[in-house]
Every structure is written in C-alpha cells, then in structure tokens.
C-alpha atoms as a PDB file:
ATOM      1  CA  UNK A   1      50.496 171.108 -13.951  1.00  0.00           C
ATOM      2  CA  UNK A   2      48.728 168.082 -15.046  1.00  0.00           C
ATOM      3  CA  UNK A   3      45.495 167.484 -16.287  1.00  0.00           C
ATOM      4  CA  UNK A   4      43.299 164.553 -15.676  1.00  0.00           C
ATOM      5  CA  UNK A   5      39.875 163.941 -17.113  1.00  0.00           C
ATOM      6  CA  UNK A   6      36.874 163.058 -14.560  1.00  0.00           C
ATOM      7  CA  UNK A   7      34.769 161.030 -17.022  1.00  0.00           C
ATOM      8  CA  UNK A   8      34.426 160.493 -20.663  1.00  0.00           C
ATOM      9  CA  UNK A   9      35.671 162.890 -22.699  1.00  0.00           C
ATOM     10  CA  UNK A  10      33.332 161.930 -26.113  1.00  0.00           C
ATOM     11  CA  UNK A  11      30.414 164.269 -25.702  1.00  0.00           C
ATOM     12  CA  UNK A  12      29.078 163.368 -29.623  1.00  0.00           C
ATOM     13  CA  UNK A  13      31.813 165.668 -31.034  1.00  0.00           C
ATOM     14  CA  UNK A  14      34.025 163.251 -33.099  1.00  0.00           C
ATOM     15  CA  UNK A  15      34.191 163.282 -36.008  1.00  0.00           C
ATOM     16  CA  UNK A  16      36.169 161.059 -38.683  1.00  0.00           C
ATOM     17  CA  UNK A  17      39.512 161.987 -36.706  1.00  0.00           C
ATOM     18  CA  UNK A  18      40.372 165.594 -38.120  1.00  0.00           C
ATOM     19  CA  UNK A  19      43.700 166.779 -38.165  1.00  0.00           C
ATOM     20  CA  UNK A  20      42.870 169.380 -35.497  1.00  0.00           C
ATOM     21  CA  UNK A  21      40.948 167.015 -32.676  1.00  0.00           C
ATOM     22  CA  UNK A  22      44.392 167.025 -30.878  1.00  0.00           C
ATOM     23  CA  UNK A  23      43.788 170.546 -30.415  1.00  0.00           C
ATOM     24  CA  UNK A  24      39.999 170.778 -29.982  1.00  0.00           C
ATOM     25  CA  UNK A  25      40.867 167.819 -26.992  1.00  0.00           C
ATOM     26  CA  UNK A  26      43.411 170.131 -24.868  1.00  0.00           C
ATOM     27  CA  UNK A  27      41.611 171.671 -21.845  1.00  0.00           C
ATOM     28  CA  UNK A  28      43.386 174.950 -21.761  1.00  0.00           C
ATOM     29  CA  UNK A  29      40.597 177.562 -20.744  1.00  0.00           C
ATOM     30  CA  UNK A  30      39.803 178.009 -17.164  1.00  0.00           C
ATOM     31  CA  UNK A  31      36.107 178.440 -16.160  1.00  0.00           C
ATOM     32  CA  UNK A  32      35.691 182.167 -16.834  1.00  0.00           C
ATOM     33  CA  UNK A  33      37.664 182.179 -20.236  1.00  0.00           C
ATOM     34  CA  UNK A  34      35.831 179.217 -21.708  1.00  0.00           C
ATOM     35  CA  UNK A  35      32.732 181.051 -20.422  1.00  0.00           C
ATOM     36  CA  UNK A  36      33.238 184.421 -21.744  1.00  0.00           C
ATOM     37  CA  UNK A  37      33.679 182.301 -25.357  1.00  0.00           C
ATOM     38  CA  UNK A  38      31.010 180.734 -25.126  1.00  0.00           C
ATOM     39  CA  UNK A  39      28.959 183.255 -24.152  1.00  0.00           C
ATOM     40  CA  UNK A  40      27.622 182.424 -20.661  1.00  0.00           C
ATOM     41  CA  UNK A  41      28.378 182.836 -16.945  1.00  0.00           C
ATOM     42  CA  UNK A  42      30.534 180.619 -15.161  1.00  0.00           C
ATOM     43  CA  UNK A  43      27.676 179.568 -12.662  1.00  0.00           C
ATOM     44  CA  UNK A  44      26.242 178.357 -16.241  1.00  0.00           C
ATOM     45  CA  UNK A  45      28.903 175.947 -16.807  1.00  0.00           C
ATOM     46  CA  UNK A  46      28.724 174.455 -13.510  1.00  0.00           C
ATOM     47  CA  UNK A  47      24.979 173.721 -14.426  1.00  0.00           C
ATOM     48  CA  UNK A  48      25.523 171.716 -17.082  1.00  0.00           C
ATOM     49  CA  UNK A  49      28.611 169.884 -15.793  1.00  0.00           C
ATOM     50  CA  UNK A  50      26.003 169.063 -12.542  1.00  0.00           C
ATOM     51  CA  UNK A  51      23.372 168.108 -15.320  1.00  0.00           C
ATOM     52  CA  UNK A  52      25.691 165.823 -17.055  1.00  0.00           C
ATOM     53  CA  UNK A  53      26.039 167.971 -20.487  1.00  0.00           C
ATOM     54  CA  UNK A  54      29.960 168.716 -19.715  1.00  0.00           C
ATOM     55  CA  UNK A  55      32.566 167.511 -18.053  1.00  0.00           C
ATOM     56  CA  UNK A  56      35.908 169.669 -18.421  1.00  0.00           C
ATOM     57  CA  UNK A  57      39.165 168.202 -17.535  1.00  0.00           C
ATOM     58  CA  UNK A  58      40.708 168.856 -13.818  1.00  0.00           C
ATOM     59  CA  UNK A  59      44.519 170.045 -13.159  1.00  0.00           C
ATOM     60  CA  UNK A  60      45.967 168.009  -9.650  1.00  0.00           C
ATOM     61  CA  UNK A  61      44.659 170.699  -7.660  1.00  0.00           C
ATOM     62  CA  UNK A  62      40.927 170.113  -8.706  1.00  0.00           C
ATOM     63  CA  UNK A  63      40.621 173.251 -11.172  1.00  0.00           C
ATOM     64  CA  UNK A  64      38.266 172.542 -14.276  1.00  0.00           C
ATOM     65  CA  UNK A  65      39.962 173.480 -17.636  1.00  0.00           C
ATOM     66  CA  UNK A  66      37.902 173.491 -20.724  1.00  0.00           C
ATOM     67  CA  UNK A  67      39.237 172.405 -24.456  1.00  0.00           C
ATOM     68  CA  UNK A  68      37.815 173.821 -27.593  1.00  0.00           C
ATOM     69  CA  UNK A  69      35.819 171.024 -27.988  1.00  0.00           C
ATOM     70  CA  UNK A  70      33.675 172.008 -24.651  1.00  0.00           C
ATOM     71  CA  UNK A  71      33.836 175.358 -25.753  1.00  0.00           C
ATOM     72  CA  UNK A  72      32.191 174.429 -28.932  1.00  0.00           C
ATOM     73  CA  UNK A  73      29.480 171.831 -27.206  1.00  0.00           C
ATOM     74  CA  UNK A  74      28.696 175.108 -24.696  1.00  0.00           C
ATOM     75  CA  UNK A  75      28.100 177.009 -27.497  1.00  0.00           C
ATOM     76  CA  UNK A  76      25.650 174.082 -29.219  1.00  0.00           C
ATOM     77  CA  UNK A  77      23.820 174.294 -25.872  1.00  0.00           C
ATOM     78  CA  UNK A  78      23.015 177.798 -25.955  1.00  0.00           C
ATOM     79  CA  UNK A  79      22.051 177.765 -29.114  1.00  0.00           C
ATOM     80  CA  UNK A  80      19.231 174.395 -28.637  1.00  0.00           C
ATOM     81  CA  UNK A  81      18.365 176.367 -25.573  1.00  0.00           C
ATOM     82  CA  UNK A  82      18.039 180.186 -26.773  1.00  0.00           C
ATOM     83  CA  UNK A  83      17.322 179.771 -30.509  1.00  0.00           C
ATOM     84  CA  UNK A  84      15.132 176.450 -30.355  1.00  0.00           C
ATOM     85  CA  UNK A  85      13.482 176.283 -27.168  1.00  0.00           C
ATOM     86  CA  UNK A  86      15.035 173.045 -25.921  1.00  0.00           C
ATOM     87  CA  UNK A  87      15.040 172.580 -22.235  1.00  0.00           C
ATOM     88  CA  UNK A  88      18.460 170.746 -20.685  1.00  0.00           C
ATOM     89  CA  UNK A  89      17.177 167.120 -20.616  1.00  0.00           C
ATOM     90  CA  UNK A  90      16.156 167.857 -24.351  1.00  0.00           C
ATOM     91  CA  UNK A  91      19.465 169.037 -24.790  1.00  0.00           C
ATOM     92  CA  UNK A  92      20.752 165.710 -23.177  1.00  0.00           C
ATOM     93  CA  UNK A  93      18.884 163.802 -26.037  1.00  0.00           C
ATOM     94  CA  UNK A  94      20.048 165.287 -28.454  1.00  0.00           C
ATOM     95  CA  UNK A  95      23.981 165.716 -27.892  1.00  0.00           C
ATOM     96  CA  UNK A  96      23.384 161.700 -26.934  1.00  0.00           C
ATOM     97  CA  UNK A  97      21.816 161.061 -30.480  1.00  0.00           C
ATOM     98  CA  UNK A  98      24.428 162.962 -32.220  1.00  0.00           C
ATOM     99  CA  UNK A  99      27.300 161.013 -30.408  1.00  0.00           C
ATOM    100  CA  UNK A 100      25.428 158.093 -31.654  1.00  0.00           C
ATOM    101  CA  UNK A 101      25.213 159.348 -34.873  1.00  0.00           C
ATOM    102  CA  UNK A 102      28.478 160.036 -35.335  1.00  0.00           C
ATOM    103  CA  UNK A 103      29.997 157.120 -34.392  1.00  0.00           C
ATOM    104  CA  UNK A 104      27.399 155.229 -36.590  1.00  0.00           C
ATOM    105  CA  UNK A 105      29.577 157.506 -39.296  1.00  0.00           C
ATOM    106  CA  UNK A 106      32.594 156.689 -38.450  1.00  0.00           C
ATOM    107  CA  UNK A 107      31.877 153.110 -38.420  1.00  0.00           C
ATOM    108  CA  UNK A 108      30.645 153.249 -41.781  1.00  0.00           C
ATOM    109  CA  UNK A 109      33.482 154.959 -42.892  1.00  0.00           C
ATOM    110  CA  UNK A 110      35.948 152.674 -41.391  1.00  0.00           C
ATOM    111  CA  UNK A 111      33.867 149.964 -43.680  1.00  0.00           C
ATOM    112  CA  UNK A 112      34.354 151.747 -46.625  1.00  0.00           C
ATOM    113  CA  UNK A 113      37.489 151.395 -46.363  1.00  0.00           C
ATOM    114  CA  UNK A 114      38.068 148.137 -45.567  1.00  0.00           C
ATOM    115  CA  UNK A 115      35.055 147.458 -48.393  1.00  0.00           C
ATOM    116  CA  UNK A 116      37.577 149.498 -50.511  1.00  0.00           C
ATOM    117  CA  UNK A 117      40.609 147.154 -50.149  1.00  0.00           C
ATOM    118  CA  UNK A 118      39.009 144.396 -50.053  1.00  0.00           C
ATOM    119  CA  UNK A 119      37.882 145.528 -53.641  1.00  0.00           C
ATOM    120  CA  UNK A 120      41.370 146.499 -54.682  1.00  0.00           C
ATOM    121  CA  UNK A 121      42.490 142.714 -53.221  1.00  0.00           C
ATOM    122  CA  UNK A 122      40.153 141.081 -55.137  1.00  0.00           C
ATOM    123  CA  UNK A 123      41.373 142.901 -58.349  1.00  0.00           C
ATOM    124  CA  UNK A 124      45.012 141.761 -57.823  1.00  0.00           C
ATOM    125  CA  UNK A 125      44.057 138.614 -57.607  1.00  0.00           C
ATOM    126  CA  UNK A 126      41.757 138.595 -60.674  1.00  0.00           C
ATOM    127  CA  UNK A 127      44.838 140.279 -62.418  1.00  0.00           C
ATOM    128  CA  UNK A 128      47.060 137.353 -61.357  1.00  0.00           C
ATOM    129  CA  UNK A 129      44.400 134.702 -61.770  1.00  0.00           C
ATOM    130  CA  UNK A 130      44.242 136.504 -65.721  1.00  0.00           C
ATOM    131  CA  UNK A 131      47.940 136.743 -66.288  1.00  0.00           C
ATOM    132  CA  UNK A 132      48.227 133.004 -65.373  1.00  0.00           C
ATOM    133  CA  UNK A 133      45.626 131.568 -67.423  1.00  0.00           C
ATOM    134  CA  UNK A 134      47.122 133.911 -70.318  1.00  0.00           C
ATOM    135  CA  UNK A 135      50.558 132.285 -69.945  1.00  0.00           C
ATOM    136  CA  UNK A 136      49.549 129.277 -69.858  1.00  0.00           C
ATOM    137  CA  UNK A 137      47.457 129.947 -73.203  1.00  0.00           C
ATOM    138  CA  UNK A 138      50.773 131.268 -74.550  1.00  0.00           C
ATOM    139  CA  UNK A 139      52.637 128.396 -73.598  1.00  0.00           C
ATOM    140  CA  UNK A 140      50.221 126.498 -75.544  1.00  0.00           C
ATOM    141  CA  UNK A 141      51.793 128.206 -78.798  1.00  0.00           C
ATOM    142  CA  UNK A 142      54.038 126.070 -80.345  1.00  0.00           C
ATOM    143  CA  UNK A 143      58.079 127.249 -80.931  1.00  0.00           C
ATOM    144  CA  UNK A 144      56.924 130.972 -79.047  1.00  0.00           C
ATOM    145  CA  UNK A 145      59.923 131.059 -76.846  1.00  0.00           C
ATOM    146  CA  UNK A 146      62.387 130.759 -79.922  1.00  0.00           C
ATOM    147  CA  UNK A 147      60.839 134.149 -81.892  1.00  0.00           C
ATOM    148  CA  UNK A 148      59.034 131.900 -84.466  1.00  0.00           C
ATOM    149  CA  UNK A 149      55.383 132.420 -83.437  1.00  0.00           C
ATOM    150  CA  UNK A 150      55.210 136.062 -83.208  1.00  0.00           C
ATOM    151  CA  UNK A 151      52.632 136.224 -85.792  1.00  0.00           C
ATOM    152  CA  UNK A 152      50.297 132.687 -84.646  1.00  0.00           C
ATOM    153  CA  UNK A 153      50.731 135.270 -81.207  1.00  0.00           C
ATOM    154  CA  UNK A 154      49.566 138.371 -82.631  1.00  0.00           C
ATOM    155  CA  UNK A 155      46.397 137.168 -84.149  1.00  0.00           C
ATOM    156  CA  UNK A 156      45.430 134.803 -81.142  1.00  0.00           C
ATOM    157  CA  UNK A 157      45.943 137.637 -78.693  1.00  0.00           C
ATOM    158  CA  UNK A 158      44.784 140.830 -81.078  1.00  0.00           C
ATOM    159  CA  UNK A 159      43.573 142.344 -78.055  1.00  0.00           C
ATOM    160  CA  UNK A 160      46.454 142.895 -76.420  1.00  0.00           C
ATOM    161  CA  UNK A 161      47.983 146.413 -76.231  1.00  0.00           C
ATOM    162  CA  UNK A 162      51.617 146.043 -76.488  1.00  0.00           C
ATOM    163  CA  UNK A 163      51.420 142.124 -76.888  1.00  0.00           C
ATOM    164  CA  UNK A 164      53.147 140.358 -74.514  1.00  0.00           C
ATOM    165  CA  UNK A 165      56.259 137.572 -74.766  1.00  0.00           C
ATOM    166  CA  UNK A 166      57.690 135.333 -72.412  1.00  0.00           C
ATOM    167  CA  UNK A 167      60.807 136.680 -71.329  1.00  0.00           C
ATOM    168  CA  UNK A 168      64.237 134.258 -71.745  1.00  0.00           C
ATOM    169  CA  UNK A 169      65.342 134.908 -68.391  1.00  0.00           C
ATOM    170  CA  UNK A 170      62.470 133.711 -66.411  1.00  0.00           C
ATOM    171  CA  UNK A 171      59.796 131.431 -68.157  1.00  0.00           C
ATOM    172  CA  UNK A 172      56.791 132.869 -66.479  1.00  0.00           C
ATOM    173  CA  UNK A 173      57.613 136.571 -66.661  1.00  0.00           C
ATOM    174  CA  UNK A 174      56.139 138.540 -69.903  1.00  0.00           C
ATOM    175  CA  UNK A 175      57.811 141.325 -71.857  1.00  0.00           C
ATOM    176  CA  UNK A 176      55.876 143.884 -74.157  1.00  0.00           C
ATOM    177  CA  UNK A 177      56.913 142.822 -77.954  1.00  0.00           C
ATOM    178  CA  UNK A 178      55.573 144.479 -80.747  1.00  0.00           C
ATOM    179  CA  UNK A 179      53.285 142.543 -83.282  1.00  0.00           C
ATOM    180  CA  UNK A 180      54.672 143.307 -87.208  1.00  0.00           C
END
C-alpha cells in the first residue's frame, strides 16, 4: 500500500530537524485511530482538512492516513479552540504564524552555523598568518638552525610555551625545544 501526500505536508511543525521527524512524518493512523488520539470525532477531522488546517496523507485507494505529526497539530487545535476560545480561521492564523516562525528559527540556526565556521576559518587562518610571520622572525636569528641561538631565541620569544625550533628536516616546520 502506498501513500501519497495531497498537498504540503509542513503545517508549522518543524522544528530544527529532530531525530524523530521521520517518525512524526509517517501517516500510519486511519481516520478513527488518529481521532480517538486526538480526542475528537472523525466528522471533526474532515472539518478541518475541508477548512484547510490538515491535510493527512492518502493510500492508492484514496484512504486518509494520519502521522503523529497531524495527530499532534489536531490536538493544538482543540486545545486554541476549547481552552482559548479561538474560532477555526483564528486557528488558521496562528498555525500559519508559527510555521513562519519556525522556519524564521531554523534559518537562524542554519546561520549560526555557518557564522560559526566561518569564525573557526578565520582563526586558522589567523593561526597560519601568526605562525608565518613568527618563522620568518625566527629566521631572522642569526646561526638558529645550527643549535647556537637557543638562548638569543629564548629571550626574543619568552612568551612562548614550549619554544619552538625549526625542524632540520623541513625548513618551515617548528619543533617544541626547551629554553635552558
């Protein structure tokens, strides 16, 4: 049996992509079990799919099949309607805001991120920037490569914690060397 989706499935319910939302997105319940979770009568649910608040999945032979995620939205509008007073075009407003809402989240967080690594690129490259202009300083130090300068190095670089010499092998890679 297959299931095929009508219309958009995003009724404001997304999150920042949970672990779970594969779950929450398979329409498994039929109309009277995601009803009698919800806490309505089916008639209810075709209401609101008619009003535009739902719109559960259909197998090939037409049937609607709820996921969790309607379940849950049924549940938010019963309780807008029941506990606050909030007629269904109200209700319409509101589930529309918080889909806007929470995709206005999720782009922010997706900008953290990136605002994030950018950050952590930008430190690399200071690093490297750093470490270049400190070799080059070091180079500047007459006989260091031949284990003479050790002590001219120490006291022109005090602040480095182990103090760093050029490596034989490879004139641009640095070693930790401790100062006497």
């Amino acid at each position: 049996m297959s299931i095929q989706s009508r219309g958009p499935r995003d009724h404001g319910q997304r999150g920042g992509g949970h672990a779970s939302s594969g779950y929450q997105e398979r329409a498994v319940y039929v109309i009277s079990v995601a009803a009698d979770l919800a806490g309505v009568h089916p008639q209810t649910l075709r209401i609101y799919e008619r009003k535009g608040l739902l719109s559960p999945q259909r197998t090939a032979g037409n049937t609607r099949r709820y996921s969790e995620r309607d379940v849950e939205r049924l549940r938010q509008i019963q309780r807008l309607t029941q506990d606050e007073g909030v007629n269904l075009a109200g209700v319409r407003i509101i589930m529309e805001m918080q889909r806007r809402l929470d995709e206005a989240h999720a782009q922010l967080d997706r900008a953290r991120r990136r605002m994030a690594e950018v950050q952590r690129q930008a430190e690399r490259q200071q690093a490297d920037r750093t470490t270049d202009l400190l070799i080059s300083l070091i180079l500047q130090i007459p006989n260091f490569t031949d284990g003479t300068a050790t002590k001219t190095y120490c006291s022109v670089f005090p602040f480095l914690d182990p103090p760093l010499q050029l490596s034989d092998a490879a004139p641009f890679k640095i070693i930790p060397q401790s100062c006497p």
